[in-house]
PDB file of N, CA and C in Angstrom:
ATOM      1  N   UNK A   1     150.752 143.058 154.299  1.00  0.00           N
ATOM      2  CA  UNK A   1     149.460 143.678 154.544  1.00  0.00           C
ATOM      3  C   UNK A   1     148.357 142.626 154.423  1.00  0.00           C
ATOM      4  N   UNK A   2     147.312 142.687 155.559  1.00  0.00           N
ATOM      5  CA  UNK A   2     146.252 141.361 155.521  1.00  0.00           C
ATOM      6  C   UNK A   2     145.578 141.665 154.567  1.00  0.00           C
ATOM      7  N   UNK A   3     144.613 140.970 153.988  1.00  0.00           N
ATOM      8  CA  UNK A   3     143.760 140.899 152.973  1.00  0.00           C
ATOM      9  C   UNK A   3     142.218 141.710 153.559  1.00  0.00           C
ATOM     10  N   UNK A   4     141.632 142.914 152.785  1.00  0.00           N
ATOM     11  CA  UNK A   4     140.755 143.427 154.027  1.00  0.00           C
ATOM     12  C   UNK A   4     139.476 142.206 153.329  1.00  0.00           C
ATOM     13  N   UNK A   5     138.399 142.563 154.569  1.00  0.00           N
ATOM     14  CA  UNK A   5     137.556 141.516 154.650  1.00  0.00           C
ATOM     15  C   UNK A   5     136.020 142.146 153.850  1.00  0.00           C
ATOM     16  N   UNK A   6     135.300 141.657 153.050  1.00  0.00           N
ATOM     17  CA  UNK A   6     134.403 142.216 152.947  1.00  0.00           C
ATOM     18  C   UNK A   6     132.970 142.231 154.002  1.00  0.00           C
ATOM     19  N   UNK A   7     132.403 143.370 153.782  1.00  0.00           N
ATOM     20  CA  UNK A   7     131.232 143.411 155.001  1.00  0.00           C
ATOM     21  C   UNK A   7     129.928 142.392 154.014  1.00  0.00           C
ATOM     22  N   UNK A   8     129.521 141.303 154.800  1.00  0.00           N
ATOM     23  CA  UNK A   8     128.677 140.345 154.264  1.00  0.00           C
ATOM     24  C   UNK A   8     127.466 140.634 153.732  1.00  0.00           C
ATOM     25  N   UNK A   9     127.205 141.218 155.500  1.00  0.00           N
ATOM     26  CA  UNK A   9     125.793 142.045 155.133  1.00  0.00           C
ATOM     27  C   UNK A   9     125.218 143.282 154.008  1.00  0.00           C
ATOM     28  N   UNK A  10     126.709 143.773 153.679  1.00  0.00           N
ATOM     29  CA  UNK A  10     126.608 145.043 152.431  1.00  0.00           C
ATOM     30  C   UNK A  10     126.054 143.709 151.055  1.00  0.00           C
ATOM     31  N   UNK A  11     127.238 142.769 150.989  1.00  0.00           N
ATOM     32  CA  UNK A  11     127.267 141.877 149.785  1.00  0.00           C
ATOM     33  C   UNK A  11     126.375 141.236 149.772  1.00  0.00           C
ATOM     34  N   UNK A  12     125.364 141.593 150.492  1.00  0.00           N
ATOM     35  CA  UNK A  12     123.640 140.415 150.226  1.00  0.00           C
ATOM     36  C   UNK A  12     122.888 141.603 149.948  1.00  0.00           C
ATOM     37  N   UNK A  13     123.378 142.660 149.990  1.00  0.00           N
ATOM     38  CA  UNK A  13     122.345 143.626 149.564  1.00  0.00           C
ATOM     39  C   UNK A  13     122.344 144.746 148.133  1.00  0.00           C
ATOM     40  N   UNK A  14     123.727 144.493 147.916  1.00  0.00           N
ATOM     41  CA  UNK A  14     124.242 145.341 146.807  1.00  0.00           C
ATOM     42  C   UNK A  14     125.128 144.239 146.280  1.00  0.00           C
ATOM     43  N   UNK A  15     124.699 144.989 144.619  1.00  0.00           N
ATOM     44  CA  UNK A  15     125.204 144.460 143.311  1.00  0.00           C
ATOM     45  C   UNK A  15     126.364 145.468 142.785  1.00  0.00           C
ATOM     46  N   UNK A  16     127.237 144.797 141.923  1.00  0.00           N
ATOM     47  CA  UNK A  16     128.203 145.474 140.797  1.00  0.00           C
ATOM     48  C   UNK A  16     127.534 145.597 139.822  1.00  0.00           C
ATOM     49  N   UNK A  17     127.132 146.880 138.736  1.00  0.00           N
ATOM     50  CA  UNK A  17     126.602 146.577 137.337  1.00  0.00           C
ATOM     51  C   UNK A  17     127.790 146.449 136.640  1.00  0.00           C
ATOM     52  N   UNK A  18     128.104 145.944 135.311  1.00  0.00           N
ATOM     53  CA  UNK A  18     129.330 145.762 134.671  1.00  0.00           C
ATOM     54  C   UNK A  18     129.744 147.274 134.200  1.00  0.00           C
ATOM     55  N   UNK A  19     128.722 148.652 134.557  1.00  0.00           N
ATOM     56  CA  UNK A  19     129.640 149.683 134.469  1.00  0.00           C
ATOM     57  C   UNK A  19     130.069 150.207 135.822  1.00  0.00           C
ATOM     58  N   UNK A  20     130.601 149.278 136.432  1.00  0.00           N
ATOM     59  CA  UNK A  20     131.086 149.736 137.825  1.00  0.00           C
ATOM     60  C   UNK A  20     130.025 150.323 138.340  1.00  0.00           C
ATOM     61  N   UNK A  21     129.051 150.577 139.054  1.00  0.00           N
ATOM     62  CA  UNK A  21     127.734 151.507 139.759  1.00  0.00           C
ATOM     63  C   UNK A  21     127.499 150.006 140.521  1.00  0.00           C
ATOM     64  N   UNK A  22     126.705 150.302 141.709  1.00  0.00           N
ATOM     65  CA  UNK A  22     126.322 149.409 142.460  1.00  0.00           C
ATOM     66  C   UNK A  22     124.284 149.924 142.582  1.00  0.00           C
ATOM     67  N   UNK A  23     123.993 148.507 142.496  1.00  0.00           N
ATOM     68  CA  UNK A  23     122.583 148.667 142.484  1.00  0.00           C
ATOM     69  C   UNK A  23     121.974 148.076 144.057  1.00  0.00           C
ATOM     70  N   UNK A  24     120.689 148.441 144.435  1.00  0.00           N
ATOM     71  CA  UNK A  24     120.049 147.973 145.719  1.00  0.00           C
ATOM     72  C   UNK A  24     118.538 147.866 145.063  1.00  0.00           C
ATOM     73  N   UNK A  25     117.916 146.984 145.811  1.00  0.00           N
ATOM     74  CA  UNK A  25     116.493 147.209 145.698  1.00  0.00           C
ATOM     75  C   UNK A  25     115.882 148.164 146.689  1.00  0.00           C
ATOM     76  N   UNK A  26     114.984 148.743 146.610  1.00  0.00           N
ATOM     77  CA  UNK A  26     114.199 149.531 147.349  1.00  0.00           C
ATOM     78  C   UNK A  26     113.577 149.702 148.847  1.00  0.00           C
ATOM     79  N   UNK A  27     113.624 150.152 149.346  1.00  0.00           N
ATOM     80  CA  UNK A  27     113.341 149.611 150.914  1.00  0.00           C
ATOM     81  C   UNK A  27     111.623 150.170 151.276  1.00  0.00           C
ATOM     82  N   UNK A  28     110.880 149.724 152.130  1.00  0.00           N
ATOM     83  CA  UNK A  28     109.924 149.509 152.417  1.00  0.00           C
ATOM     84  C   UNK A  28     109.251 148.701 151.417  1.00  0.00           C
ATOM     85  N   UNK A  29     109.436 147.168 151.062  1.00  0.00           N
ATOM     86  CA  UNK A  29     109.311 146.655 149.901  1.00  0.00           C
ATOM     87  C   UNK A  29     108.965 145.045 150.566  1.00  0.00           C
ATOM     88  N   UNK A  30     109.050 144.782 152.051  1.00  0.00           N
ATOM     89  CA  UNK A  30     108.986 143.525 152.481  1.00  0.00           C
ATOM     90  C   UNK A  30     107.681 143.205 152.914  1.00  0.00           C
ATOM     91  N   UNK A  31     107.047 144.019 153.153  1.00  0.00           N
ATOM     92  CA  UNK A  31     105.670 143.432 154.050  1.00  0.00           C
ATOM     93  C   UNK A  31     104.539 144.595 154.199  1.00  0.00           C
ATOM     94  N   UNK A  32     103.372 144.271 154.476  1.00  0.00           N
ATOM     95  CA  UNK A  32     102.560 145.314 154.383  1.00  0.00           C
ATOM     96  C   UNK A  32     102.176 145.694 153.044  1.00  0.00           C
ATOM     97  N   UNK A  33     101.989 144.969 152.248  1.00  0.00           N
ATOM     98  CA  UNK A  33     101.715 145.004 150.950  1.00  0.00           C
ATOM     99  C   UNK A  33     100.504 145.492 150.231  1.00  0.00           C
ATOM    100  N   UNK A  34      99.697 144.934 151.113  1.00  0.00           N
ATOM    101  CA  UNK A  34      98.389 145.386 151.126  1.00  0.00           C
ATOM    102  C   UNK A  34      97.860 147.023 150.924  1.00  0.00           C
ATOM    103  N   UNK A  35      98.047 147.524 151.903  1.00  0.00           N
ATOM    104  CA  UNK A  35      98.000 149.044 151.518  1.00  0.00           C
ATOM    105  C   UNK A  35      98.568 150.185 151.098  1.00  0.00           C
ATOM    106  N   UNK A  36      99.286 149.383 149.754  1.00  0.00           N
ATOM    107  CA  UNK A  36     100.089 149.978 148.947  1.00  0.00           C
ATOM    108  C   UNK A  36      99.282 149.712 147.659  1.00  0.00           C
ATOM    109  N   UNK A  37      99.514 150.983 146.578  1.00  0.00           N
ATOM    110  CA  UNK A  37      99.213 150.686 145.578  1.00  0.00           C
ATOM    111  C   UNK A  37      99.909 149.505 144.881  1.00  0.00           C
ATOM    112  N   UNK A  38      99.177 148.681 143.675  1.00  0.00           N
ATOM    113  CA  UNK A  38     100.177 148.231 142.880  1.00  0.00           C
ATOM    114  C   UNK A  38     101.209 148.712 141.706  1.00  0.00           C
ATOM    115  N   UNK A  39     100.878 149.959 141.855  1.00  0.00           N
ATOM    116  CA  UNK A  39     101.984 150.851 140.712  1.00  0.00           C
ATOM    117  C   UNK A  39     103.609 150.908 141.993  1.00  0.00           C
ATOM    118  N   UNK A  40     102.942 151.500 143.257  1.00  0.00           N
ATOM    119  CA  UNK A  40     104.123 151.075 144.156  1.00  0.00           C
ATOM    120  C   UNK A  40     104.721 149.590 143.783  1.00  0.00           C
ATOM    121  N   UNK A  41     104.161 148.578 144.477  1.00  0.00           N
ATOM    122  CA  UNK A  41     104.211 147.462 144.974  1.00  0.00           C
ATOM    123  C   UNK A  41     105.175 147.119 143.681  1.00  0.00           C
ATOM    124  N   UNK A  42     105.158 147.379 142.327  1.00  0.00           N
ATOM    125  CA  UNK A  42     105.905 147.050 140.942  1.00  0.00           C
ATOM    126  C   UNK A  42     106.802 147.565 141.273  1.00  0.00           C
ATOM    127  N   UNK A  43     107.001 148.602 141.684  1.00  0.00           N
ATOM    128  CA  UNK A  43     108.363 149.526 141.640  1.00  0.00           C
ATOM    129  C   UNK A  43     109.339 149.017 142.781  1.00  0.00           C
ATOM    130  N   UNK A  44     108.768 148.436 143.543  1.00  0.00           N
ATOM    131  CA  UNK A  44     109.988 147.552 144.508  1.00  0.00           C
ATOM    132  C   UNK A  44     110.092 146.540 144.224  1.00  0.00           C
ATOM    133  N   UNK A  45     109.941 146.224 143.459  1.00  0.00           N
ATOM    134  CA  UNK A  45     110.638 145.001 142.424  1.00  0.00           C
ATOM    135  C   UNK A  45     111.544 145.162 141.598  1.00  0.00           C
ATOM    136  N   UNK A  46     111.979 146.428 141.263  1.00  0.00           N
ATOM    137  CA  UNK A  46     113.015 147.030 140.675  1.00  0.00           C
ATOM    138  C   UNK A  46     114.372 147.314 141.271  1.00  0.00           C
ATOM    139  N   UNK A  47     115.463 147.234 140.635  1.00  0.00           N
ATOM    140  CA  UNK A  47     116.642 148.038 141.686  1.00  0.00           C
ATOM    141  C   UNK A  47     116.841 149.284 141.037  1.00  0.00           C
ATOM    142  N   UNK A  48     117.629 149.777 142.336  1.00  0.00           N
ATOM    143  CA  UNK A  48     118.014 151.461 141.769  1.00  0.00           C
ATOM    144  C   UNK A  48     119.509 151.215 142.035  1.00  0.00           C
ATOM    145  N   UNK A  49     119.724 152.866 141.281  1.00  0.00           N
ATOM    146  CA  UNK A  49     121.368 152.720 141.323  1.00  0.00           C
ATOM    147  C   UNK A  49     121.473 153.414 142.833  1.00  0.00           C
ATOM    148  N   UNK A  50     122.407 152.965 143.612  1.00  0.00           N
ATOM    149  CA  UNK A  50     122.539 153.967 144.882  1.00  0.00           C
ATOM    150  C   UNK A  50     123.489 155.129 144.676  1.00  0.00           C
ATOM    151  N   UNK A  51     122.671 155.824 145.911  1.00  0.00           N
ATOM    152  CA  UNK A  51     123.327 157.391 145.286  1.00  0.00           C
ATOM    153  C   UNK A  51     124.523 157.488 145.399  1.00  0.00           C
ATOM    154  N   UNK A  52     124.547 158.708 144.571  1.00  0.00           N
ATOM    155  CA  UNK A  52     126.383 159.135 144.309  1.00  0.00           C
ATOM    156  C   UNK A  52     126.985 159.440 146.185  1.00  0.00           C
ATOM    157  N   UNK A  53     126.169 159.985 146.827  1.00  0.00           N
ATOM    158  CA  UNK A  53     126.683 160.320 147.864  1.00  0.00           C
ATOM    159  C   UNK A  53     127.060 158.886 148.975  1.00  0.00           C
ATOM    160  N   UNK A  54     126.582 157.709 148.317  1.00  0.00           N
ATOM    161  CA  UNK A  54     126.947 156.767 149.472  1.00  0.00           C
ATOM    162  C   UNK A  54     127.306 155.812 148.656  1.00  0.00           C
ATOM    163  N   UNK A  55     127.794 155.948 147.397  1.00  0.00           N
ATOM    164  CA  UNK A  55     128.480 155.046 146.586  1.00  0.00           C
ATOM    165  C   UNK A  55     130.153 154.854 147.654  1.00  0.00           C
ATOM    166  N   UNK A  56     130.724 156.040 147.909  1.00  0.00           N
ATOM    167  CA  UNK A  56     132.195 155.864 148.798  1.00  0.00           C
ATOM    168  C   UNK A  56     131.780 154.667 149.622  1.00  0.00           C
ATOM    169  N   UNK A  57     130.752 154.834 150.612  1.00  0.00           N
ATOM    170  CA  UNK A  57     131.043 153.626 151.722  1.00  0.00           C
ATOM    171  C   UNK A  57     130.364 152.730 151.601  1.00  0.00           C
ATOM    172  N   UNK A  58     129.568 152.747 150.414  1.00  0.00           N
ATOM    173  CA  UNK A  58     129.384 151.005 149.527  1.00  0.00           C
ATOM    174  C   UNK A  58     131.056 150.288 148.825  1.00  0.00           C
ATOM    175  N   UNK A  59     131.198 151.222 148.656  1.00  0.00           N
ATOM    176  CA  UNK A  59     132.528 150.548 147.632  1.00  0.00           C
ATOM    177  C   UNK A  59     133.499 149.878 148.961  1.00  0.00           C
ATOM    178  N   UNK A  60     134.063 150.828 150.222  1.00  0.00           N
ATOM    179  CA  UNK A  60     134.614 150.617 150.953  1.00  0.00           C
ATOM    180  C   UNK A  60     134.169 149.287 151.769  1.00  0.00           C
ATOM    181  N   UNK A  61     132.367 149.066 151.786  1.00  0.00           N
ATOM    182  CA  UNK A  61     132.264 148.205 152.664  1.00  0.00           C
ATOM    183  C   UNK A  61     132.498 146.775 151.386  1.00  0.00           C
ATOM    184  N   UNK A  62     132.464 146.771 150.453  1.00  0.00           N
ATOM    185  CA  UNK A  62     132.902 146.061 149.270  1.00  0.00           C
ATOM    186  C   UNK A  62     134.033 145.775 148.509  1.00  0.00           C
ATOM    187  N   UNK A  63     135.236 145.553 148.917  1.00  0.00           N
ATOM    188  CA  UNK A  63     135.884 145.803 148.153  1.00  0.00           C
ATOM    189  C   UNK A  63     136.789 145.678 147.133  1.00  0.00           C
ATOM    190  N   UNK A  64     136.633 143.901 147.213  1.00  0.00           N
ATOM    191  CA  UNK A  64     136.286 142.872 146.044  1.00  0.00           C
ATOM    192  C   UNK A  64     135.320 142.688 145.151  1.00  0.00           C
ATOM    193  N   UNK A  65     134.444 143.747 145.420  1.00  0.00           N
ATOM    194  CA  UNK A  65     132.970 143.541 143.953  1.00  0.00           C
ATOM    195  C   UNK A  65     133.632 143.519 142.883  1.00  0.00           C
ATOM    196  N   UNK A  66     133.223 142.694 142.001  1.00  0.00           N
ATOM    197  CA  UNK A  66     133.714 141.985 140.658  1.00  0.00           C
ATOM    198  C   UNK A  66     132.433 142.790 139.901  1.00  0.00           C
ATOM    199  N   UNK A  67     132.709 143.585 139.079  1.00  0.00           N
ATOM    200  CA  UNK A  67     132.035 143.557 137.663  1.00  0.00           C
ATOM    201  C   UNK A  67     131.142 142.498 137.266  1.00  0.00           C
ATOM    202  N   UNK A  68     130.079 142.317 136.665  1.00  0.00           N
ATOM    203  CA  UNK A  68     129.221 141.119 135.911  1.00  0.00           C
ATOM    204  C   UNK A  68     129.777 141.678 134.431  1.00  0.00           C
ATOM    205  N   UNK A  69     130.308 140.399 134.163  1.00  0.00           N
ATOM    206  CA  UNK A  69     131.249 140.205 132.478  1.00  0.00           C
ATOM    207  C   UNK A  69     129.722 140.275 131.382  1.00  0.00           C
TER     208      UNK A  69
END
């Protein structure tokens, strides 16, 4: 059986936390900064956990994610 391949583009965008959960940063967070508050503008600087409902085809498009020890 071949070795499956991971999707690249998932692995530049999502993290492993060391309790297994995968984290993302926030989207609408690149540009246009300006007419956003800065209580926003802080909060996409943060990651979130991604949801339970699309954790399956994060994991699938991942499927060598290593834990952080």
């Amino acid at each position: 059986m071949p070795k499956m391949k991971t999707n690249r583009g998932a692995a530049k965008r999502f993290q492993r936390t060391a309790r297994g959960k995968f984290v993302r940063y926030r989207s609408c967070g690149g540009h246009l900064m300006t007419g956003k508050t800065p209580r926003r503008r802080r909060r996409f600087r943060r990651k979130v956990t991604v949801a339970r409902v699309d954790r399956k085809g994060v994991k699938k498009l991942l499927p060598y994610a290593r834990r952080k020890s």
